[in-house]
PDB file of N, CA and C in Angstrom:
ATOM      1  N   UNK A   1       0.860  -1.155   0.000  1.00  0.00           N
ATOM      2  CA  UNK A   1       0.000   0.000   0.000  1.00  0.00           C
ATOM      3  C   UNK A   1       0.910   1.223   0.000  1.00  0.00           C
ATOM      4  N   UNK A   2       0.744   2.253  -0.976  1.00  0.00           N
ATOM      5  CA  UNK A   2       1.633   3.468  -1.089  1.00  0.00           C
ATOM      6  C   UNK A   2       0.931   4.770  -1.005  1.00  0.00           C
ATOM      7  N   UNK A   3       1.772   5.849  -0.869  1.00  0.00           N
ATOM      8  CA  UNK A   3       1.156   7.025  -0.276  1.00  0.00           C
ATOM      9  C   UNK A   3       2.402   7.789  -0.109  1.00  0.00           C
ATOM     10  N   UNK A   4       2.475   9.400  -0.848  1.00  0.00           N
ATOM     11  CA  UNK A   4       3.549  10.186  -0.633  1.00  0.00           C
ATOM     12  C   UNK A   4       3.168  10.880   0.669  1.00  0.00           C
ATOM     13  N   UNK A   5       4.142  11.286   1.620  1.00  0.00           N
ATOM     14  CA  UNK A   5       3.907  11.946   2.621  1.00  0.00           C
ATOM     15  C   UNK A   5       3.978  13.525   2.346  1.00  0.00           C
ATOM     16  N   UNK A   6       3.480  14.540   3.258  1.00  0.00           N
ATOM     17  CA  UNK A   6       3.679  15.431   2.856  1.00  0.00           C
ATOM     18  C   UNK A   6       4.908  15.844   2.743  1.00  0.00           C
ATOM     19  N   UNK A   7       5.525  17.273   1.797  1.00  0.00           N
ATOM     20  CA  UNK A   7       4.707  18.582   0.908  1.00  0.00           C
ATOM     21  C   UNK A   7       4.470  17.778  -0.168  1.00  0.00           C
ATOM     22  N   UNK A   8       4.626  16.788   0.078  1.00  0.00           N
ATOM     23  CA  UNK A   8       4.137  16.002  -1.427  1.00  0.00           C
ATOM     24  C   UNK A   8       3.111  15.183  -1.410  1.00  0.00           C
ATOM     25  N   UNK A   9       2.078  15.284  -0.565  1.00  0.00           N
ATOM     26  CA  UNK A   9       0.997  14.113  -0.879  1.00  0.00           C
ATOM     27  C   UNK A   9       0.582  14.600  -2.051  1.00  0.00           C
ATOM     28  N   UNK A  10      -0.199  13.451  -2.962  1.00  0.00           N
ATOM     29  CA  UNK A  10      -0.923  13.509  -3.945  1.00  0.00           C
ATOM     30  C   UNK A  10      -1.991  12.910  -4.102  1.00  0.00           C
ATOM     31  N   UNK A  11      -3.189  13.475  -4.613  1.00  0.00           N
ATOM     32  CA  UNK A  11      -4.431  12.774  -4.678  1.00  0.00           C
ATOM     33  C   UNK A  11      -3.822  11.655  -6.522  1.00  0.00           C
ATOM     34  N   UNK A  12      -4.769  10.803  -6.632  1.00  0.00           N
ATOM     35  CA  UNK A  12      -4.527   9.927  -7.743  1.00  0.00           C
ATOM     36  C   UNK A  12      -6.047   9.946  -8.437  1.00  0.00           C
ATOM     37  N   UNK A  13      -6.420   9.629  -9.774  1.00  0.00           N
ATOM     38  CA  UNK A  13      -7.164   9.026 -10.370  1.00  0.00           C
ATOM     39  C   UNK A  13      -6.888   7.628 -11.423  1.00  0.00           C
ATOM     40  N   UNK A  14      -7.346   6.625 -11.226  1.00  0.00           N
ATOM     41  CA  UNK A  14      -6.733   5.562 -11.028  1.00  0.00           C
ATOM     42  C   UNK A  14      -7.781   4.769 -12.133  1.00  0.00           C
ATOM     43  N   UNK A  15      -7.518   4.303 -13.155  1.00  0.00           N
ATOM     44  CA  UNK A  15      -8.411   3.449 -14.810  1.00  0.00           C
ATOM     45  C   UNK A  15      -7.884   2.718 -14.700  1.00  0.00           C
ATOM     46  N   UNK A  16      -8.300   1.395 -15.245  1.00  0.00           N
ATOM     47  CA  UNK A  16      -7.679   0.145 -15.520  1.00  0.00           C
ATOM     48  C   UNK A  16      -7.996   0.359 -17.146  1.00  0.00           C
ATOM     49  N   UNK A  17      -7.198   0.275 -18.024  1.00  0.00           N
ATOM     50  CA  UNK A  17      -7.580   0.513 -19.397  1.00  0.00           C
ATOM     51  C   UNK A  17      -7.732  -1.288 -20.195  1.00  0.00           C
ATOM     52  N   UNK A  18      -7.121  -2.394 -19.579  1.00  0.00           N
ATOM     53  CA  UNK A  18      -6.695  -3.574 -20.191  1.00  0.00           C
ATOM     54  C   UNK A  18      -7.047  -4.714 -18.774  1.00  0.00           C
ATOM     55  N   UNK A  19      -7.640  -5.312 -19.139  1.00  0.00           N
ATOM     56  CA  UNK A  19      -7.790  -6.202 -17.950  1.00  0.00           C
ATOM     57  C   UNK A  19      -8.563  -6.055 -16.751  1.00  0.00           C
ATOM     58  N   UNK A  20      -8.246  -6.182 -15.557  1.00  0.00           N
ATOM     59  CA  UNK A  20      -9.228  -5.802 -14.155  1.00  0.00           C
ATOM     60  C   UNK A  20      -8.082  -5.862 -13.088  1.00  0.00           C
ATOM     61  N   UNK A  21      -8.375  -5.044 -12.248  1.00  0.00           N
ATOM     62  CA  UNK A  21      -7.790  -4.907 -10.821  1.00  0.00           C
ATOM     63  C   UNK A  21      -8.927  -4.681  -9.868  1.00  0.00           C
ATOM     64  N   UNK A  22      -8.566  -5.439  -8.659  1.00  0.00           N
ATOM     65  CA  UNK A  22      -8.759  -5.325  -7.166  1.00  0.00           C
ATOM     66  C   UNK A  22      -7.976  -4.282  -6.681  1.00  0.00           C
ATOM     67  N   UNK A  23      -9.377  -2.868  -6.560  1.00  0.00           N
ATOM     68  CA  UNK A  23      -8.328  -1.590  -5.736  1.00  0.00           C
ATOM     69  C   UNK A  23      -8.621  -1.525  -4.538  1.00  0.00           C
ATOM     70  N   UNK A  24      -7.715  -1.038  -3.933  1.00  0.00           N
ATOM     71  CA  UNK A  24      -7.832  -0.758  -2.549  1.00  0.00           C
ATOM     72  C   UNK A  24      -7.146   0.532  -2.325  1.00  0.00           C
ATOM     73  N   UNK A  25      -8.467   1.395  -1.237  1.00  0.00           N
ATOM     74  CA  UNK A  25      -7.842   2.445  -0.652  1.00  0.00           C
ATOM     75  C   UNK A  25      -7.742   2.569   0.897  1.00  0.00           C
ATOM     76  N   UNK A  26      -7.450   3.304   1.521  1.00  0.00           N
ATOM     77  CA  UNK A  26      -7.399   3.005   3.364  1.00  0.00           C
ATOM     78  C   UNK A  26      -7.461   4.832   3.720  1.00  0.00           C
ATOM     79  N   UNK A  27      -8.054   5.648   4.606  1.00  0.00           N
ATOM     80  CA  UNK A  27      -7.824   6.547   4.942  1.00  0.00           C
ATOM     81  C   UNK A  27      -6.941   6.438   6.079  1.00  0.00           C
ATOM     82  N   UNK A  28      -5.846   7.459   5.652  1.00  0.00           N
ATOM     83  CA  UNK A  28      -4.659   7.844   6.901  1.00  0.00           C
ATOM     84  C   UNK A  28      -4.925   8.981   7.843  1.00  0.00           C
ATOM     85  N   UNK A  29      -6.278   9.499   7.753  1.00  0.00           N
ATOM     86  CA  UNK A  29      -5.996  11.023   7.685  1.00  0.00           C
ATOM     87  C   UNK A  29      -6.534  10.853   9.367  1.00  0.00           C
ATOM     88  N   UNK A  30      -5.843  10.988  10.593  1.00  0.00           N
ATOM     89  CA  UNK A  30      -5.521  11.265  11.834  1.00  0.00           C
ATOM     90  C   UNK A  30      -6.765  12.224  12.420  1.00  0.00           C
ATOM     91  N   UNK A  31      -8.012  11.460  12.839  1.00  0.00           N
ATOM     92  CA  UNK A  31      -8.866  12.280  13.209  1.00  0.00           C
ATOM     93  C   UNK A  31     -10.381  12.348  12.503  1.00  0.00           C
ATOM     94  N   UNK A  32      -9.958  11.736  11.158  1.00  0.00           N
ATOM     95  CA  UNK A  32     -10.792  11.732  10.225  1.00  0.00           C
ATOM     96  C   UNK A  32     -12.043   9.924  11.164  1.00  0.00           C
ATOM     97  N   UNK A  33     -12.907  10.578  11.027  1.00  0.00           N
ATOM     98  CA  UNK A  33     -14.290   9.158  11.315  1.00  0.00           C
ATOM     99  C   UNK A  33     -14.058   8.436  10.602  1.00  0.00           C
ATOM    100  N   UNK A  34     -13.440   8.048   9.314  1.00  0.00           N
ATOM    101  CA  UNK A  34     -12.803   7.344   8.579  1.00  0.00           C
ATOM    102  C   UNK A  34     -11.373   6.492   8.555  1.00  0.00           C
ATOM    103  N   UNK A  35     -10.749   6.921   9.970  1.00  0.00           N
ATOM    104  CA  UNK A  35      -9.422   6.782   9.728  1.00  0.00           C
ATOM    105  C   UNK A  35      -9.124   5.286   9.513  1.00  0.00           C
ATOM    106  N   UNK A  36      -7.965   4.916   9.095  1.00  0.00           N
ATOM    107  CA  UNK A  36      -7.942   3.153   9.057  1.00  0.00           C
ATOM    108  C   UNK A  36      -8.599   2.313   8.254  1.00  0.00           C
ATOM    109  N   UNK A  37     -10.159   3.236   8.063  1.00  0.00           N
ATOM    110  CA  UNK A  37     -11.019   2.035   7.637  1.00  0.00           C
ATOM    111  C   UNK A  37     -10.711   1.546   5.930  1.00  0.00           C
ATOM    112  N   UNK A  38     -11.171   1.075   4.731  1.00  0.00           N
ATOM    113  CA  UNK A  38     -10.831   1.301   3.607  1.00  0.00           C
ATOM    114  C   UNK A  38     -12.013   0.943   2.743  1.00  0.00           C
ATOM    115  N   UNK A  39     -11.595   1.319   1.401  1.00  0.00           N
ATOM    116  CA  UNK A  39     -12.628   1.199   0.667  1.00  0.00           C
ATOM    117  C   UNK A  39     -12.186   0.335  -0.779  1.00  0.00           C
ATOM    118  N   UNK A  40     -13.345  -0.613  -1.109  1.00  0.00           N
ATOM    119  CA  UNK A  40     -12.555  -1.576  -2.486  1.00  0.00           C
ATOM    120  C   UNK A  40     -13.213  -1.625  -3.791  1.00  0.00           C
ATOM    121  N   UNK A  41     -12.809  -1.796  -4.868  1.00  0.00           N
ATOM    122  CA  UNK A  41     -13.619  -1.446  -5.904  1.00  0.00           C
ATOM    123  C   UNK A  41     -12.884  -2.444  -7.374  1.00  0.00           C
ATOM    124  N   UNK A  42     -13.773  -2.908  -7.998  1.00  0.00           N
ATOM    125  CA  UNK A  42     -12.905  -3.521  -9.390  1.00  0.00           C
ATOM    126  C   UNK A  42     -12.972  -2.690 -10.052  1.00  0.00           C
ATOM    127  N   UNK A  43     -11.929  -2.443 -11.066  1.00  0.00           N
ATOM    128  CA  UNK A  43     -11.872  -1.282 -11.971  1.00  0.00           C
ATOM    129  C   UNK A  43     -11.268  -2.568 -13.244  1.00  0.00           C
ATOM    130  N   UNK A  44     -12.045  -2.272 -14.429  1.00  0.00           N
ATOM    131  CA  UNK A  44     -11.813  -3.204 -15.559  1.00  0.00           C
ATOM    132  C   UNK A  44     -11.659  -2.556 -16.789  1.00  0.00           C
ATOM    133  N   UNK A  45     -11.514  -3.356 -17.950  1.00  0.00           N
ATOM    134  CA  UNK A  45     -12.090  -2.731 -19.235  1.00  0.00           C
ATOM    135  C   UNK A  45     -13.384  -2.965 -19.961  1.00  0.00           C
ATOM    136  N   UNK A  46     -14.144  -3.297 -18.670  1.00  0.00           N
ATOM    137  CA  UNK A  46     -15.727  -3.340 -19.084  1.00  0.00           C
ATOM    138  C   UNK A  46     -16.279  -2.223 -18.701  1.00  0.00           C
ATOM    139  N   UNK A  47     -16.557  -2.044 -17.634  1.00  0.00           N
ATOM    140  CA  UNK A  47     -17.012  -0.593 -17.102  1.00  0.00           C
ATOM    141  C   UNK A  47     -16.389   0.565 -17.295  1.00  0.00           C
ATOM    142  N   UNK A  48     -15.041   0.781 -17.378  1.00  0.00           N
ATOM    143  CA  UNK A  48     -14.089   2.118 -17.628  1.00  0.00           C
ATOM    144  C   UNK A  48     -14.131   2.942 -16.586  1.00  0.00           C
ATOM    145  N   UNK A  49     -14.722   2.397 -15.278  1.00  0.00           N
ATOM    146  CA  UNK A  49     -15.345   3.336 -13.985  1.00  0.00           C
ATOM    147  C   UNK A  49     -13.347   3.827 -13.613  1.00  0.00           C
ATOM    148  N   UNK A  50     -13.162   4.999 -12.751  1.00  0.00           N
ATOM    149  CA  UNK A  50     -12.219   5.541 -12.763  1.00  0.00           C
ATOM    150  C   UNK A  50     -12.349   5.479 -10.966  1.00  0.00           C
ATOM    151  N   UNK A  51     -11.155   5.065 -10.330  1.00  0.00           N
ATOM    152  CA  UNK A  51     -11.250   5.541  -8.649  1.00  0.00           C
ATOM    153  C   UNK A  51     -10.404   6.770  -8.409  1.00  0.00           C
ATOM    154  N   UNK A  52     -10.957   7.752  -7.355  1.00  0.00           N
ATOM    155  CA  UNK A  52     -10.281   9.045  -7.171  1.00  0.00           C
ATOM    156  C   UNK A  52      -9.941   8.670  -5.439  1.00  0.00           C
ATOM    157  N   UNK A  53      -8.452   8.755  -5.604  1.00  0.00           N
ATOM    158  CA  UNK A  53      -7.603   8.175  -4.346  1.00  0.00           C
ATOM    159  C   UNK A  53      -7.325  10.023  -3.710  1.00  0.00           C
ATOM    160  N   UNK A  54      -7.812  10.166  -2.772  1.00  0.00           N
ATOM    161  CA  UNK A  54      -7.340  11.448  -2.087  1.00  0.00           C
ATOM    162  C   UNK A  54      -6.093  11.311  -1.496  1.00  0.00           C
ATOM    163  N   UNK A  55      -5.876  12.903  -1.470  1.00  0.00           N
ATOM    164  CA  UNK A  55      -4.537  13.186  -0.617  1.00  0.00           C
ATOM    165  C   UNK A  55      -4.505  12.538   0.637  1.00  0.00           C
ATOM    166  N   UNK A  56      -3.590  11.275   1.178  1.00  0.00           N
ATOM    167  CA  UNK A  56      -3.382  11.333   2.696  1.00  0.00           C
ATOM    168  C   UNK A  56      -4.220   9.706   2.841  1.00  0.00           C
ATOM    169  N   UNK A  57      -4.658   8.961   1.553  1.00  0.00           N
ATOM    170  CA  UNK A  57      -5.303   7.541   1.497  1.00  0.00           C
ATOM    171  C   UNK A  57      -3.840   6.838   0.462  1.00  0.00           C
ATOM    172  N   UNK A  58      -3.458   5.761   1.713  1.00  0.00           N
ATOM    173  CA  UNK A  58      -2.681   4.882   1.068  1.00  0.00           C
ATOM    174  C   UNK A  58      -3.578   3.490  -0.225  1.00  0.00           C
ATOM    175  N   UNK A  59      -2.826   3.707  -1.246  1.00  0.00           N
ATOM    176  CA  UNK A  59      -3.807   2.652  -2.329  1.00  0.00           C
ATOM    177  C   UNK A  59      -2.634   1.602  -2.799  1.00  0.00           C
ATOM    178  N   UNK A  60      -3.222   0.785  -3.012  1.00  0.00           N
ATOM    179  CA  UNK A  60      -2.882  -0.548  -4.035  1.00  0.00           C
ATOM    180  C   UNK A  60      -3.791  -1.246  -4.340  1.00  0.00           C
ATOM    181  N   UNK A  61      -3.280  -2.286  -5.289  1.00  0.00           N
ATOM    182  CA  UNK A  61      -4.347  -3.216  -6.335  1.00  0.00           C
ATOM    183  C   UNK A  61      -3.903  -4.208  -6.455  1.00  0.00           C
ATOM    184  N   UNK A  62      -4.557  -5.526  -6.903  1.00  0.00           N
ATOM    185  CA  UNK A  62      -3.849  -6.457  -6.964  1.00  0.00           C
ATOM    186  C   UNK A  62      -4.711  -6.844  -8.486  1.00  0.00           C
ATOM    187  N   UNK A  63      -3.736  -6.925  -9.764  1.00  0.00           N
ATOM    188  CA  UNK A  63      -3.928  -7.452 -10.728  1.00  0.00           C
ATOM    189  C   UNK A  63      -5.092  -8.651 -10.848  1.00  0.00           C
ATOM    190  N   UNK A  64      -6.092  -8.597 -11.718  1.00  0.00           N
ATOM    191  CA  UNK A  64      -7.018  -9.850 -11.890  1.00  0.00           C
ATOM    192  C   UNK A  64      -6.971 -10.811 -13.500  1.00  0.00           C
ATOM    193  N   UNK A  65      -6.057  -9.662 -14.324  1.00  0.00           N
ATOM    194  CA  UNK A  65      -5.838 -10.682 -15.401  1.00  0.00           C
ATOM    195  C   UNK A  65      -4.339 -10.125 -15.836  1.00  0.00           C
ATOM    196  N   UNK A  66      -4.032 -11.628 -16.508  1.00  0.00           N
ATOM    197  CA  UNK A  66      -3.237 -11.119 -17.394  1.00  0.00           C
ATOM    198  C   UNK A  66      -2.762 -10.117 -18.308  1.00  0.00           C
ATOM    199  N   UNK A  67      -1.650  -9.305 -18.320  1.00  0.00           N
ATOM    200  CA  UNK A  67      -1.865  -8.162 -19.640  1.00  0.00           C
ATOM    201  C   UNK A  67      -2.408  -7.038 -19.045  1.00  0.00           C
ATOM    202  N   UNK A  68      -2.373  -6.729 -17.742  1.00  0.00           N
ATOM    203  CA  UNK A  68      -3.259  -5.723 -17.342  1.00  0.00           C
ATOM    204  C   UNK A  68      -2.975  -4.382 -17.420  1.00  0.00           C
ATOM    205  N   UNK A  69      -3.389  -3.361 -17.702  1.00  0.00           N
ATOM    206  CA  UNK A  69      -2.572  -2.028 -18.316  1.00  0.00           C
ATOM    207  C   UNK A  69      -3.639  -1.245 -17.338  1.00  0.00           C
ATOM    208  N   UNK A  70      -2.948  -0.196 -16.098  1.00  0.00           N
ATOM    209  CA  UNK A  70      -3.706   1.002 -15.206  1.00  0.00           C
ATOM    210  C   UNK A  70      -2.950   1.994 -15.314  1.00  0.00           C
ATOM    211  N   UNK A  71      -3.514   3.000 -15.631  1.00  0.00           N
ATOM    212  CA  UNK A  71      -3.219   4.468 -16.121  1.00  0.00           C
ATOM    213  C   UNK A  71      -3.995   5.494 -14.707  1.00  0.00           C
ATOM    214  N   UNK A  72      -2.518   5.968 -13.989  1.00  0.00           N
ATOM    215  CA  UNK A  72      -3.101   6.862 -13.360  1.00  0.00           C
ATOM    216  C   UNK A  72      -2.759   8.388 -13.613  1.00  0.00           C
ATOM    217  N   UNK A  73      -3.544   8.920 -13.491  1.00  0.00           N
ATOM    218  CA  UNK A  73      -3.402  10.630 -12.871  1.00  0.00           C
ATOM    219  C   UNK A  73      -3.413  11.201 -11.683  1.00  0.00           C
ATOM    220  N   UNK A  74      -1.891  12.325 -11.405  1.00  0.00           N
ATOM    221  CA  UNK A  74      -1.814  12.368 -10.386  1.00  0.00           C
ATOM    222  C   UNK A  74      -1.345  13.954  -9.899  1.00  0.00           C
ATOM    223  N   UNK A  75      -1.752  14.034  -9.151  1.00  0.00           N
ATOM    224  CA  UNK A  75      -1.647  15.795  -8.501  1.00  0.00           C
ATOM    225  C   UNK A  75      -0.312  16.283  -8.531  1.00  0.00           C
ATOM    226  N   UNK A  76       0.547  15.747  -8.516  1.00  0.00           N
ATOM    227  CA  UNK A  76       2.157  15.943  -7.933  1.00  0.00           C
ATOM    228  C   UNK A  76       3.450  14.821  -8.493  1.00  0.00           C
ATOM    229  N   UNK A  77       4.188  15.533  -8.781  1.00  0.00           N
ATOM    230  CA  UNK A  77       4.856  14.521  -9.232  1.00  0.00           C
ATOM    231  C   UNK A  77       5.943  13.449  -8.173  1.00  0.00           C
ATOM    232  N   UNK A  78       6.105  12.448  -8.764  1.00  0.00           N
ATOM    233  CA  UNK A  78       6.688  11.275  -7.750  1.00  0.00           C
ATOM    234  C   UNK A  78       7.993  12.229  -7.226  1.00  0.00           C
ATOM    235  N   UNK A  79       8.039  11.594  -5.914  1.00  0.00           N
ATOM    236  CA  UNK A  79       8.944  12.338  -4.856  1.00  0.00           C
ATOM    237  C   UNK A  79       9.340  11.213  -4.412  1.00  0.00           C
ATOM    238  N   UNK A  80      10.316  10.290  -4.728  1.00  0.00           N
ATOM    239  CA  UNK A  80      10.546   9.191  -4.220  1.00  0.00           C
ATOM    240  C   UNK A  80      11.221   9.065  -2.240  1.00  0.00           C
ATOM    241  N   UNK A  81      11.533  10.205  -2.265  1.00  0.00           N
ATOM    242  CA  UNK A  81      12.151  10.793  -0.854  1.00  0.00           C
ATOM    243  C   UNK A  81      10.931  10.538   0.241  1.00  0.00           C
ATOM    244  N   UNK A  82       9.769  11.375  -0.436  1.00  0.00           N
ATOM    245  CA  UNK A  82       8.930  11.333   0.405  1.00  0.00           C
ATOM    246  C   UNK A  82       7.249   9.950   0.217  1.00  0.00           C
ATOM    247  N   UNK A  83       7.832   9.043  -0.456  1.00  0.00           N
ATOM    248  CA  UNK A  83       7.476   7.691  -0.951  1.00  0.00           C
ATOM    249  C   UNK A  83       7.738   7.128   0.282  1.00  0.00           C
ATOM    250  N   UNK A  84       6.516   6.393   0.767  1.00  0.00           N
ATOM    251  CA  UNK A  84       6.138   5.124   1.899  1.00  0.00           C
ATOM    252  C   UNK A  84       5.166   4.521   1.456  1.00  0.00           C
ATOM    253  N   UNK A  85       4.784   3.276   3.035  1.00  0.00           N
ATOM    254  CA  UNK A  85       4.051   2.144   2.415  1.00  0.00           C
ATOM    255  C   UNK A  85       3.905   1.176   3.732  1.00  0.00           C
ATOM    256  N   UNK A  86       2.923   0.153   3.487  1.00  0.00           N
ATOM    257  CA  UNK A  86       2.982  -0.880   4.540  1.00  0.00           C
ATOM    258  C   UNK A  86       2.447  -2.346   3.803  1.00  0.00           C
ATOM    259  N   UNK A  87       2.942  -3.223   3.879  1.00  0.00           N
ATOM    260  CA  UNK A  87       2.373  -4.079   3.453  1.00  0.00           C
ATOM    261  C   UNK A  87       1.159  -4.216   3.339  1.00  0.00           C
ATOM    262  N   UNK A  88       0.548  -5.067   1.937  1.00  0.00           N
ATOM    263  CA  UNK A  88      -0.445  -5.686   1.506  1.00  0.00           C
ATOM    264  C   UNK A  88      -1.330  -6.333   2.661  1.00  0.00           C
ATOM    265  N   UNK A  89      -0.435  -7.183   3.356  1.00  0.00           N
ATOM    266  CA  UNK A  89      -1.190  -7.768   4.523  1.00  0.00           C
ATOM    267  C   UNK A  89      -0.929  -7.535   5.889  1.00  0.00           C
ATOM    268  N   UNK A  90      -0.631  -6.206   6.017  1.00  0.00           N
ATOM    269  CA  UNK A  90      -0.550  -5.216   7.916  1.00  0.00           C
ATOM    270  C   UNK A  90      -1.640  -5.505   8.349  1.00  0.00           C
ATOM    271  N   UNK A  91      -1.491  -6.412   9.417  1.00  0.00           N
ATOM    272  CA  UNK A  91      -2.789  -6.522  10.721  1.00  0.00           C
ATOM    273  C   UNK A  91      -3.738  -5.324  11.004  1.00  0.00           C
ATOM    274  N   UNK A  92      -2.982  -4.369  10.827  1.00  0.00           N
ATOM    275  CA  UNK A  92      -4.136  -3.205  11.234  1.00  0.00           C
ATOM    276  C   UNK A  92      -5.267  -2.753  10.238  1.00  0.00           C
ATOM    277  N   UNK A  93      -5.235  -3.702   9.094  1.00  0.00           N
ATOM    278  CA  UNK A  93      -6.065  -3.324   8.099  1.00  0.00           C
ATOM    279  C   UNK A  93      -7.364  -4.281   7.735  1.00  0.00           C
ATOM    280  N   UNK A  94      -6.552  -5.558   8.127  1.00  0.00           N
ATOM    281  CA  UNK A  94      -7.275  -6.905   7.589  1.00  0.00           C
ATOM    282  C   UNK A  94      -8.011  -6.465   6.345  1.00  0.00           C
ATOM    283  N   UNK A  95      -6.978  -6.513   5.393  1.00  0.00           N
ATOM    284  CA  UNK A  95      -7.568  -6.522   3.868  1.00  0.00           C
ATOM    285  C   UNK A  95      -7.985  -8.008   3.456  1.00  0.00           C
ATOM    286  N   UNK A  96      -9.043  -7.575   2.380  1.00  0.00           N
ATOM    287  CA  UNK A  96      -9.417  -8.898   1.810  1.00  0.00           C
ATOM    288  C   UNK A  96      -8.470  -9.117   0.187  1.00  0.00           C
ATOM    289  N   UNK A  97      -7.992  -9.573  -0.410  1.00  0.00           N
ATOM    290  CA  UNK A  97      -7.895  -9.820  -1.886  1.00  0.00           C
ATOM    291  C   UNK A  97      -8.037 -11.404  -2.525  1.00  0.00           C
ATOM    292  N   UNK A  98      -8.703 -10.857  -3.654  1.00  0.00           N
ATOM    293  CA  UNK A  98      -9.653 -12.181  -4.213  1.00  0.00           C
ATOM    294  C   UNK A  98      -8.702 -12.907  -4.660  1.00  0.00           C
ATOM    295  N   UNK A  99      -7.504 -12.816  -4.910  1.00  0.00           N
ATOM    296  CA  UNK A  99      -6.469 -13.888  -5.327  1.00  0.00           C
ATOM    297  C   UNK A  99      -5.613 -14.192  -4.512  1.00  0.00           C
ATOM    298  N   UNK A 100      -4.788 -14.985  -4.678  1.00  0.00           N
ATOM    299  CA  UNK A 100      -3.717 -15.566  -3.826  1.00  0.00           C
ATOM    300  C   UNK A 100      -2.425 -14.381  -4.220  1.00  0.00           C
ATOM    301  N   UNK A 101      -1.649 -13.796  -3.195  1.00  0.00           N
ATOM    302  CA  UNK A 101      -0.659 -12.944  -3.709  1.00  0.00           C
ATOM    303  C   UNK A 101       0.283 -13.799  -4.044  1.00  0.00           C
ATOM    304  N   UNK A 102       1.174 -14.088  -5.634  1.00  0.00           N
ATOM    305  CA  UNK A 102       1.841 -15.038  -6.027  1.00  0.00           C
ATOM    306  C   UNK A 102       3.229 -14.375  -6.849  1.00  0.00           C
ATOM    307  N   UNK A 103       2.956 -12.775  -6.764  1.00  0.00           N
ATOM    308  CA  UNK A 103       4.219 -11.687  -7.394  1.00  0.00           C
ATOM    309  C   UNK A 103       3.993 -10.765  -6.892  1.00  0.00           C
ATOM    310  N   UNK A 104       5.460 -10.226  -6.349  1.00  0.00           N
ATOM    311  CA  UNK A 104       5.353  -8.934  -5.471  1.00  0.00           C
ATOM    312  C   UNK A 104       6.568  -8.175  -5.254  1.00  0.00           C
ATOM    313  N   UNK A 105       6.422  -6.925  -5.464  1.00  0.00           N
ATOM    314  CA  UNK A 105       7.988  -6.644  -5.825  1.00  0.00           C
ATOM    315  C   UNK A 105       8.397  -6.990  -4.167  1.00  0.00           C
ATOM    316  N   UNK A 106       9.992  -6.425  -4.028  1.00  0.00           N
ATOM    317  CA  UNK A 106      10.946  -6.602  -2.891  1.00  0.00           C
ATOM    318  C   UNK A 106      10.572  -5.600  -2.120  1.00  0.00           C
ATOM    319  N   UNK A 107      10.680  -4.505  -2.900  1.00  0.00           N
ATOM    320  CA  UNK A 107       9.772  -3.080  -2.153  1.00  0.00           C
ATOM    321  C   UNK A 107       8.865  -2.897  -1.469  1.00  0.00           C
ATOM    322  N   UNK A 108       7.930  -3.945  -1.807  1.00  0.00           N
ATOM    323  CA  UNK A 108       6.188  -4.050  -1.355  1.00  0.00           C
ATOM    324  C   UNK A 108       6.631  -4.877   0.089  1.00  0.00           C
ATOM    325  N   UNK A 109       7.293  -5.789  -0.245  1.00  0.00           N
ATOM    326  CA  UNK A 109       7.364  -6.741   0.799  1.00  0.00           C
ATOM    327  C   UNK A 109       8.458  -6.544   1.988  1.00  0.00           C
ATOM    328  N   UNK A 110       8.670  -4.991   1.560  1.00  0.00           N
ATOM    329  CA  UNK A 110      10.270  -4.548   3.134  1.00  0.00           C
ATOM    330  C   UNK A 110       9.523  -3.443   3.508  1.00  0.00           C
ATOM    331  N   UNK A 111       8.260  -3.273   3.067  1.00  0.00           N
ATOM    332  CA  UNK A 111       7.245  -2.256   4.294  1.00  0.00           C
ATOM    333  C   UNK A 111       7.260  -2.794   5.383  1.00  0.00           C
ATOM    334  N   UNK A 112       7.376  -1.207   6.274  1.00  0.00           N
ATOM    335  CA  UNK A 112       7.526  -1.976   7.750  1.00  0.00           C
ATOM    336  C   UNK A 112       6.011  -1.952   7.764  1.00  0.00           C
ATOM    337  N   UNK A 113       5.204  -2.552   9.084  1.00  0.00           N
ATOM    338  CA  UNK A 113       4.416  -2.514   9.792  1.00  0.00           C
ATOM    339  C   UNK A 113       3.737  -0.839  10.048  1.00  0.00           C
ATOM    340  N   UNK A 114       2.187  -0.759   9.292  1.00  0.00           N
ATOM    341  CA  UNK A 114       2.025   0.203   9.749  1.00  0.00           C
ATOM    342  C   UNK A 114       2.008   0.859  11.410  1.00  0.00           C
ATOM    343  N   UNK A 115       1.905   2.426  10.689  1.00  0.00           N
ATOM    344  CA  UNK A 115       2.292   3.420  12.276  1.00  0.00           C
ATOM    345  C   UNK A 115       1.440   4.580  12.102  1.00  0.00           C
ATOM    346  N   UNK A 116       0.540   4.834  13.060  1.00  0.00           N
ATOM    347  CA  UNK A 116      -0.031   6.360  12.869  1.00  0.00           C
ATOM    348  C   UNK A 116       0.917   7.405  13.497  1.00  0.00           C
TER     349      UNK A 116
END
């Protein structure tokens, strides 16, 4: 799950143009009635439906087909400095995903443990 910290957060808009993804978003935002909780959505090339990831919500997806091509738009440009993350499967989230995770970069998988 990724998310620039600030002066660089960025909101995202997020298409799957080729295939389908399992998205996931989580609100970070400290205070918010929302905080922690998350929200999930398939985004394909049947529907063309688009997800709008706000500033300060960590997102990821987990691929549903082969060949899959997601095109995002994004407020700010990558700041790799200020680039974080927590694993796919951090206890504090209990995410669901409909597939078995079977590829994952090294990156994804040396998130520490989320922290508010």
């Amino acid at each position: 799950m990724h998310f620039q910290k600030a002066p660089a957060s960025e909101a995202k808009l997020v298409r799957c143009l080729r295939g389908g993804i399992h998205d996931i978003i989580i609100d970070l935002r400290p205070g918010s009635v929302t905080f922690r909780k998350h929200f999930a959505v398939e985004l394909n090339d049947e529907t063309y439906r688009a997800l709008y990831v706000p500033e300060s919500f960590a997102h990821g997806f987990q691929s549903l087909a082969d060949s899959t091509l997601v095109e995002y738009q994004m407020s700010e440009y990558y700041a790799p400095e200020y680039g974080t993350g927590f694993r796919y499967d951090d206890a504090a989230f209990a995410l669901s995903w409909p597939l078995s995770v079977t590829n994952i970069s090294e990156q994804d998988l040396a998130w520490p443990a989320f922290s508010p």
